[in-house]
N, C-alpha and C. Protein backbone atom coordinates (compact mmCIF):
# COMPACT_ATOMS: atom_id res chain seq x y z
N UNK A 1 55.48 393.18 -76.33
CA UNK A 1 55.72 394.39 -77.09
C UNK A 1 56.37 395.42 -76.18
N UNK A 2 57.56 395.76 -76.76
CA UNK A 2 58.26 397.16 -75.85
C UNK A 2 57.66 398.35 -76.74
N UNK A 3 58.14 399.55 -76.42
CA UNK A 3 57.42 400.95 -76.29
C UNK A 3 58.70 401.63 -77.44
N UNK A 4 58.57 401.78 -78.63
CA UNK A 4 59.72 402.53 -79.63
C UNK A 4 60.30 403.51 -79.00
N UNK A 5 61.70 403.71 -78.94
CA UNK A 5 62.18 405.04 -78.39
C UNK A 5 61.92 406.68 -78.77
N UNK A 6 61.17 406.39 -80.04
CA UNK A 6 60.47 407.41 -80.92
C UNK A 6 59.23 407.02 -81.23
N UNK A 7 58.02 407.43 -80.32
CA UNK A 7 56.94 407.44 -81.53
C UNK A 7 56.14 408.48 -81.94
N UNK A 8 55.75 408.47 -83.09
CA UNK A 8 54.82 410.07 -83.60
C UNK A 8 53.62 409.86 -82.81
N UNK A 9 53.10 411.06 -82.23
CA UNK A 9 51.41 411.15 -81.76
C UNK A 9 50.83 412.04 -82.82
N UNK A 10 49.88 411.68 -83.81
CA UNK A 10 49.56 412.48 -84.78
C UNK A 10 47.65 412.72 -83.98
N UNK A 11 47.90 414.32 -84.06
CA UNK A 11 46.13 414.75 -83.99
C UNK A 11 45.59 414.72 -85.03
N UNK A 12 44.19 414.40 -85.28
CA UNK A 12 43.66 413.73 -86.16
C UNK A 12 42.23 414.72 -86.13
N UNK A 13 41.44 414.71 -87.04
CA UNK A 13 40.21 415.41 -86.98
C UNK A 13 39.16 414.43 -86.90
N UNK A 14 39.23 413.18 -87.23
CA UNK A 14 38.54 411.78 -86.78
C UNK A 14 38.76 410.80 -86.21
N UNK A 15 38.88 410.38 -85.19
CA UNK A 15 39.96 409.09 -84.98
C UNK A 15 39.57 408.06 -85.37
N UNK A 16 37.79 408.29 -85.91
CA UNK A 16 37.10 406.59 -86.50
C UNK A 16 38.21 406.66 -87.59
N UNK A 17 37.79 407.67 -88.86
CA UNK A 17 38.07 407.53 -89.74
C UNK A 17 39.69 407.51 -89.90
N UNK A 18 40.34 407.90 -89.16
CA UNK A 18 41.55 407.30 -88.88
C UNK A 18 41.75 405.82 -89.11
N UNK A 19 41.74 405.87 -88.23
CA UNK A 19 41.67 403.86 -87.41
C UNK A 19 40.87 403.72 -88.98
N UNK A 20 39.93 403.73 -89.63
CA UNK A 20 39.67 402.65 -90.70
C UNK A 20 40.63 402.98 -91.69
N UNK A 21 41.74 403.74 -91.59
CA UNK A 21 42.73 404.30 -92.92
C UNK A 21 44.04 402.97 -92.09
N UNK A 22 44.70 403.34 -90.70
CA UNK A 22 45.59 402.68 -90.03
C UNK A 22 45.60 401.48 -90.25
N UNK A 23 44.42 400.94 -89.89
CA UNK A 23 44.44 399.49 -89.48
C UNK A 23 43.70 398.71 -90.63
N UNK A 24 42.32 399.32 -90.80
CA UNK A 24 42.05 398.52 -92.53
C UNK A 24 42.88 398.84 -93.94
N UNK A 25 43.33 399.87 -93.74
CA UNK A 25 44.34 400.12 -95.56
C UNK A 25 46.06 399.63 -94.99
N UNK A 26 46.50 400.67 -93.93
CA UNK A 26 48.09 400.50 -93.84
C UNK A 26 48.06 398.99 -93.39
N UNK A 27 47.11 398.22 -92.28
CA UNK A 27 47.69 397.17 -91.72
C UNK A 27 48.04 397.54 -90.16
N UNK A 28 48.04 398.79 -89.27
CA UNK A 28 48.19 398.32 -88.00
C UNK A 28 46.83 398.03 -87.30
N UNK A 29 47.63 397.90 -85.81
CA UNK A 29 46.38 397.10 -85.30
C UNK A 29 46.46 398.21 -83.98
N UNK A 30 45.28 398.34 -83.05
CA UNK A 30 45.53 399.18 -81.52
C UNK A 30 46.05 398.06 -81.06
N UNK A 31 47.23 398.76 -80.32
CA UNK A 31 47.31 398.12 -78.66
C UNK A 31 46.87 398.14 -77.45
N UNK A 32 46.52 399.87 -78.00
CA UNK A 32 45.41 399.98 -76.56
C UNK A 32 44.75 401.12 -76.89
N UNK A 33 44.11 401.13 -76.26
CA UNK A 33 43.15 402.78 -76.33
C UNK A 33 42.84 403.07 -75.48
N UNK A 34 42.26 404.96 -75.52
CA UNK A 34 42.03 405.64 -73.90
C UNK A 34 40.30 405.96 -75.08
N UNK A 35 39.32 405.40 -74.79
CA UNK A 35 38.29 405.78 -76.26
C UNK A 35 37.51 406.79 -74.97
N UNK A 36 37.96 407.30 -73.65
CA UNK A 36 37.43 408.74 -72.93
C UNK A 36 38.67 409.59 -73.55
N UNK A 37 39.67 409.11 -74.52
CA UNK A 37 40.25 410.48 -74.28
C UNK A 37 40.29 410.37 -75.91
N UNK A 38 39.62 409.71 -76.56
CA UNK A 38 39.74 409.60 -77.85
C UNK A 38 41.30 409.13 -78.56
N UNK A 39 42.32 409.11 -77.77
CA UNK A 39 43.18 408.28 -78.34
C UNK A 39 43.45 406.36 -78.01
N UNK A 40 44.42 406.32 -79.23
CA UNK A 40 44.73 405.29 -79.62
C UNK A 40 46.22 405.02 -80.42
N UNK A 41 47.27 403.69 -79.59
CA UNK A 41 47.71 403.20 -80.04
C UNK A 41 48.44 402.28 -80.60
N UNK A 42 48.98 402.47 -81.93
CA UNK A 42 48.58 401.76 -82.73
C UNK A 42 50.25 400.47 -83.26
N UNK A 43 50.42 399.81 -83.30
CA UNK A 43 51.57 399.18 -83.73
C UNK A 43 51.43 397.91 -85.69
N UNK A 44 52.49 397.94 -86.13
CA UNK A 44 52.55 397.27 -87.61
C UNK A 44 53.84 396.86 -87.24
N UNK A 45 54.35 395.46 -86.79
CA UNK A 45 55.58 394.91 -86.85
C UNK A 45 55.86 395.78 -85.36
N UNK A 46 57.64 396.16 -85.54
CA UNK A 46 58.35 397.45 -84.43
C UNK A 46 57.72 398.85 -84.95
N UNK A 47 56.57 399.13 -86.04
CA UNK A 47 56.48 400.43 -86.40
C UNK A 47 55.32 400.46 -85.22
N UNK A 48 55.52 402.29 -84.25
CA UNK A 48 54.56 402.40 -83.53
C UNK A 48 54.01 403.72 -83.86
N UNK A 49 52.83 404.21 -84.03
CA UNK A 49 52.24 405.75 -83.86
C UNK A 49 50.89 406.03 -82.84
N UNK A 50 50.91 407.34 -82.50
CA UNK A 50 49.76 407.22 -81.88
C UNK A 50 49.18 408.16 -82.08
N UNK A 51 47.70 407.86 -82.21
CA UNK A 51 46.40 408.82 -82.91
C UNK A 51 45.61 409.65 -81.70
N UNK A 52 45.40 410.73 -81.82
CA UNK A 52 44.62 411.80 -80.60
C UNK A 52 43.37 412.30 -81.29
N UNK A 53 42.24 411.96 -81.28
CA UNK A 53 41.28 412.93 -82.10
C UNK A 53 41.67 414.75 -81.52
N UNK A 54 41.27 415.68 -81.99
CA UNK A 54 41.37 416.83 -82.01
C UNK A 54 40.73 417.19 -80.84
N UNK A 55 40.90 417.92 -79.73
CA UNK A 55 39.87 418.13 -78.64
C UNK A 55 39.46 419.53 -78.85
N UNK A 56 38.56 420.01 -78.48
CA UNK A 56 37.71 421.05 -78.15
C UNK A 56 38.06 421.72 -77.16
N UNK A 57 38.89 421.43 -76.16
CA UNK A 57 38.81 421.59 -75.32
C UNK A 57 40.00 422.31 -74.45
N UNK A 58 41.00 422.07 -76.33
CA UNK A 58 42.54 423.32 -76.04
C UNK A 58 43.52 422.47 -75.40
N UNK A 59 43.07 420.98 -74.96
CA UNK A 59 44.07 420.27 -73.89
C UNK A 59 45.05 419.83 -75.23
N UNK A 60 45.28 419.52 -76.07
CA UNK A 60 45.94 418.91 -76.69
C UNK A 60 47.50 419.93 -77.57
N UNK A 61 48.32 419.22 -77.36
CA UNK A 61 49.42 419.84 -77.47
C UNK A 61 49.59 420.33 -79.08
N UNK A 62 48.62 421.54 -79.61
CA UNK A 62 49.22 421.97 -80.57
C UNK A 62 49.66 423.53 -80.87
N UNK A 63 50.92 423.57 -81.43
CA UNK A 63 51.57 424.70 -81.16
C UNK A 63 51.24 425.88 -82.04
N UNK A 64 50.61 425.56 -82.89
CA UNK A 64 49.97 427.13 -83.82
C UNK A 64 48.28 426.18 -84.80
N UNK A 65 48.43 427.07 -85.37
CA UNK A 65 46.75 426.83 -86.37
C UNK A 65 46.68 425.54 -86.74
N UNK A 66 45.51 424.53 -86.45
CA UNK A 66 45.62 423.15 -87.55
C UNK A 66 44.76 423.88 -89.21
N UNK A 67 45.87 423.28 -90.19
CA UNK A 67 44.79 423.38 -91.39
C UNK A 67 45.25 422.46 -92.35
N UNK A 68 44.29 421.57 -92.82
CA UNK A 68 44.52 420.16 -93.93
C UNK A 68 45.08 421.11 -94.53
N UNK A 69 46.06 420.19 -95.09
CA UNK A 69 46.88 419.22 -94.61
C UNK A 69 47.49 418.84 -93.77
N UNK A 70 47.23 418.26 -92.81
CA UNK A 70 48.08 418.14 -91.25
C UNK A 70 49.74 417.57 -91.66
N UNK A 71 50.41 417.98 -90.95
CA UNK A 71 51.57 417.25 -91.42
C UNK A 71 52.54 417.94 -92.15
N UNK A 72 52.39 418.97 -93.17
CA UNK A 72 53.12 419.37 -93.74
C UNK A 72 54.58 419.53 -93.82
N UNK A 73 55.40 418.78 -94.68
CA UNK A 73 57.07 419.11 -94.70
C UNK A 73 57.23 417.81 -94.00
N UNK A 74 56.62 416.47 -93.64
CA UNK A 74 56.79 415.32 -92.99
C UNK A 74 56.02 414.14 -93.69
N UNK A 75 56.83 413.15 -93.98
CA UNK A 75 56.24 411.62 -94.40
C UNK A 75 56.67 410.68 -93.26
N UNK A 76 55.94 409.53 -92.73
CA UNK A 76 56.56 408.52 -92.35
C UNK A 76 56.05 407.36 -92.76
N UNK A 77 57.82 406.82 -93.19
CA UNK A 77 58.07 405.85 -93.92
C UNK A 77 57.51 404.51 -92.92
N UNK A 78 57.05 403.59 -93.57
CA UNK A 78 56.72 402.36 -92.63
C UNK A 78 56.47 401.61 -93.43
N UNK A 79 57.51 400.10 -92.67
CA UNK A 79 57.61 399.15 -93.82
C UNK A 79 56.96 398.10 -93.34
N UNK A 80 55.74 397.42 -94.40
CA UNK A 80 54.70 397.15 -94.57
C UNK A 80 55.07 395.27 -95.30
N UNK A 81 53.90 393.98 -94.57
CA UNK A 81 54.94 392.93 -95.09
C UNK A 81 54.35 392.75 -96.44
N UNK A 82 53.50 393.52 -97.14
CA UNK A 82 53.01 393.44 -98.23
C UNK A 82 52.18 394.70 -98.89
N UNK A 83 53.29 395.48 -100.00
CA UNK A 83 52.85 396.49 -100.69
C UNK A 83 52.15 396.30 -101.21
N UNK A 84 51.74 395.07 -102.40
CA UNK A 84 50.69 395.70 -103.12
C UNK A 84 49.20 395.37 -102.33
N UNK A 85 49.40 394.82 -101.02
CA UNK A 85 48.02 394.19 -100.80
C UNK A 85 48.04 396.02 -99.83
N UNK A 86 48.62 396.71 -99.53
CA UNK A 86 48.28 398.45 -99.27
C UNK A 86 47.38 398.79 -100.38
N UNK A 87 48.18 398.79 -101.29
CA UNK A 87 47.66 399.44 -102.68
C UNK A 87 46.67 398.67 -102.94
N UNK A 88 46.22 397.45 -102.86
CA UNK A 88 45.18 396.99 -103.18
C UNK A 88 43.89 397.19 -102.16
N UNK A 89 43.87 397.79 -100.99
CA UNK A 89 43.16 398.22 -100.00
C UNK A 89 42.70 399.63 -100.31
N UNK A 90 43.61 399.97 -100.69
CA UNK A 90 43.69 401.40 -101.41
C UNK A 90 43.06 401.54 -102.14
N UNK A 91 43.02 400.85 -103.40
CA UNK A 91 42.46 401.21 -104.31
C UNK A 91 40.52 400.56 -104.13
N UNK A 92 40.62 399.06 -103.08
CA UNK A 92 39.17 398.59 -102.49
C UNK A 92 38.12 400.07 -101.94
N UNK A 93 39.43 401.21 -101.22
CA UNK A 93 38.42 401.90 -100.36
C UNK A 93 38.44 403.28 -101.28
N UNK A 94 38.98 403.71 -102.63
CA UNK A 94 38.80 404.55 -103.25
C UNK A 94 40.18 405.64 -102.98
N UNK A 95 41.03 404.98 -102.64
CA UNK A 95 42.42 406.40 -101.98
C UNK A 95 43.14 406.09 -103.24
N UNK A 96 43.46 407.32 -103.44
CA UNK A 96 44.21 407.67 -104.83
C UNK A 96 45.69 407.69 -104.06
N UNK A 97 46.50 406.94 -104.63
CA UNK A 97 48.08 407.23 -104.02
C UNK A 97 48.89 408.82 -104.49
N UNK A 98 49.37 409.22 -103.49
CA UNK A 98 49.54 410.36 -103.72
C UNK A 98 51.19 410.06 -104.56
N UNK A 99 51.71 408.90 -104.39
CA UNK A 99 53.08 408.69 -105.49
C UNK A 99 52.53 407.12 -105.18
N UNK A 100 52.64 406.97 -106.76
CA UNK A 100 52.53 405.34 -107.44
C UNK A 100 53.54 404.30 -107.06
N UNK A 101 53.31 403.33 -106.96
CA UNK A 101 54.52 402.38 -106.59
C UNK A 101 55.53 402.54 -107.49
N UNK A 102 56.79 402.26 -106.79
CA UNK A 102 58.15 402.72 -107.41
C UNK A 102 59.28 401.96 -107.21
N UNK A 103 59.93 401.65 -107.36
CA UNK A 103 61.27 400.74 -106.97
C UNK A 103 62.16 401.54 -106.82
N UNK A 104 62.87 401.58 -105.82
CA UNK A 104 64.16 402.67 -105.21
C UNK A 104 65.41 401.86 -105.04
N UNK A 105 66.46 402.68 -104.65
CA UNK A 105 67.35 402.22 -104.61
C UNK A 105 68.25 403.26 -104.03
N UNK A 106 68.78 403.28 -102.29
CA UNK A 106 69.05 404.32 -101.88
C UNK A 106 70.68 404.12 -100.98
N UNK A 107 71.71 404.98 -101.52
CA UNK A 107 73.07 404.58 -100.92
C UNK A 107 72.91 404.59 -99.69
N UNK A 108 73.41 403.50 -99.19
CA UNK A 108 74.24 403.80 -97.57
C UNK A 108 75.48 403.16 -97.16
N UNK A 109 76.39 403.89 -97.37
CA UNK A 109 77.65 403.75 -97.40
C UNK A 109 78.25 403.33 -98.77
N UNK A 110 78.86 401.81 -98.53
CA UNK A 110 79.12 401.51 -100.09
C UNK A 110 78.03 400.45 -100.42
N UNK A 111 76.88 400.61 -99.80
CA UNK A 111 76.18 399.72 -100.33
C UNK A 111 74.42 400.49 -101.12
N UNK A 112 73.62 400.04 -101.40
CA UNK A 112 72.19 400.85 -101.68
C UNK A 112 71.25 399.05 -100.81
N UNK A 113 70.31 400.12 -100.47
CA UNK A 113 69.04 399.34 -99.86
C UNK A 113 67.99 399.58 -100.58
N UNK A 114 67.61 398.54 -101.09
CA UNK A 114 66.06 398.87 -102.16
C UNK A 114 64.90 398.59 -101.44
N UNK A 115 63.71 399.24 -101.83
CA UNK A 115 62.40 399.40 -101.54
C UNK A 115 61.19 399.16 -102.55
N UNK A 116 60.12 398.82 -102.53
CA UNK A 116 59.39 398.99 -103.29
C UNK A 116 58.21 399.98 -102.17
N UNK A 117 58.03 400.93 -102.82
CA UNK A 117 57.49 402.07 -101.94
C UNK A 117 56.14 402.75 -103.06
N UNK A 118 55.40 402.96 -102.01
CA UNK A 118 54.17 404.21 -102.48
C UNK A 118 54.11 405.49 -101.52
N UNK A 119 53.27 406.34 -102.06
CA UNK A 119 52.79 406.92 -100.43
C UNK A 119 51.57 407.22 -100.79
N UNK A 120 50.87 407.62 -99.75
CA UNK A 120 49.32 407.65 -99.60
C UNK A 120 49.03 408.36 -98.40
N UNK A 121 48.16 409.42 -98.61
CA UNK A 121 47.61 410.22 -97.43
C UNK A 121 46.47 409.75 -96.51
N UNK A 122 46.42 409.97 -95.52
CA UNK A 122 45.76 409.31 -95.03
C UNK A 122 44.77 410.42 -94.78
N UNK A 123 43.60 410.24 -93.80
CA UNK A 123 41.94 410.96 -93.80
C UNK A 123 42.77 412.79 -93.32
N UNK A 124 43.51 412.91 -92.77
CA UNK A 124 43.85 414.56 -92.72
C UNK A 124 45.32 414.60 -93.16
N UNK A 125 45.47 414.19 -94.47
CA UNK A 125 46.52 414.78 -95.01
C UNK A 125 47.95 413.92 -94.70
N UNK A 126 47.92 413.82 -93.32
CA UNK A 126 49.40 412.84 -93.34
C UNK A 126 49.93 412.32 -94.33
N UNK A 127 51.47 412.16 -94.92
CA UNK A 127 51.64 411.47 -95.94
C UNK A 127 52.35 410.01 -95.60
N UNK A 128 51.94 408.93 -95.88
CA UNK A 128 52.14 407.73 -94.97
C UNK A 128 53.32 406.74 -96.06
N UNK A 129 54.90 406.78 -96.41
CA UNK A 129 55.28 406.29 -97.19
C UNK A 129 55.24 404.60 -96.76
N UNK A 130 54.93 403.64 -97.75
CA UNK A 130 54.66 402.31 -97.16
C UNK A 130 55.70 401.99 -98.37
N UNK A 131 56.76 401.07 -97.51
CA UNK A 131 58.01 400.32 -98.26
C UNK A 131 57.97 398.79 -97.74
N UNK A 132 58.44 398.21 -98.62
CA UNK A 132 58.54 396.61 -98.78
C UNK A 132 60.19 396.59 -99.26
N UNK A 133 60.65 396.18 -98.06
CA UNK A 133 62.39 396.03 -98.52
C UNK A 133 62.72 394.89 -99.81
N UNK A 134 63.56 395.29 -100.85
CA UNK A 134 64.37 394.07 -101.68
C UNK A 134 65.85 393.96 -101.65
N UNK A 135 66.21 394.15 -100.31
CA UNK A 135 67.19 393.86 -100.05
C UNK A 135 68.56 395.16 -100.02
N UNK A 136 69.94 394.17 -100.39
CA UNK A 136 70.53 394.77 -100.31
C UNK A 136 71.71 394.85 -101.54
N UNK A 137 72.45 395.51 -102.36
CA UNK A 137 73.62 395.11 -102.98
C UNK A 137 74.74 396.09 -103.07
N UNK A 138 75.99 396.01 -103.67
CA UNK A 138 76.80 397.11 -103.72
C UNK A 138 76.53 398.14 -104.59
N UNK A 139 77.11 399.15 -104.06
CA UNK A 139 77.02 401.07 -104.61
C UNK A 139 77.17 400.69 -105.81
N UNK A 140 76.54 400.92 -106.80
CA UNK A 140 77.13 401.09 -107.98
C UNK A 140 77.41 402.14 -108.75
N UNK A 141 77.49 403.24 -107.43
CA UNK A 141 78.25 404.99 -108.04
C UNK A 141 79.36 405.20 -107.26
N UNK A 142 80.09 404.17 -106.70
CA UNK A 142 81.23 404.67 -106.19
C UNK A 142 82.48 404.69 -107.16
């Protein structure tokens, strides 16, 4: 496993209850953990993020007030090798999807890339979009 050239570190107000949203509903798994510094992370396929519980202690890099909804004005998309078994985890542990599964269909260039996509918040608000690619075909608005 190499190291993504981008990955999100999201602070968290639980990191259990994290990790049972990550790894039992979305599907990732840790790669590693610091469990003295309360983080962890986490990889699904090339998708990587990494979880910080909240410290007490002011060390943690946040730049103004936390208030649930963490995250605000941000989704990340992560594609998942099986949507409905998300949604079916989802619905095992009681998480209401915050947008229902949907079938998309999104230009890039002269072509569109389809998805079958939900999203779902995770324990502080994050909004976590989970897509299952169906491929590819031509624009059909050009």
């Amino acid at each position: 496993m190499e190291f993504s050239a981008l990955v999100p570190e999201l602070i968290v107000s639980d990191l259990q209850a994290s990790l049972k949203f990550w790894c039992g509903v979305v599907g990732f798994s840790v790669w590693y953990d610091r469990p003295e510094d309360d983080f962890s992370y986490l990889t699904l396929g090339s998708a990587q993020i990494m979880l910080e519980q909240r410290s007490n202690t002011g060390d943690d890099w946040v730049s103004a007030s936390l208030e649930q909804p963490f995250g605000r004005g941000v989704n990340f998309q992560i594609q998942v090798p099986s949507l409905d078994a998300v949604i079916s985890r989802c619905n095992k542990n009681g998480i209401d999807l915050f947008l229902p599964e949907e079938e998309r269909w999104y230009r890039r260039g002269t072509e569109e890339v389809g998805q079958k996509q939900c999203i779902v918040a995770d324990p502080d608000g994050y909004l976590i979009r989970c897509i299952q690619s169906l491929g590819k075909r031509p624009a059909s608005n050009l």
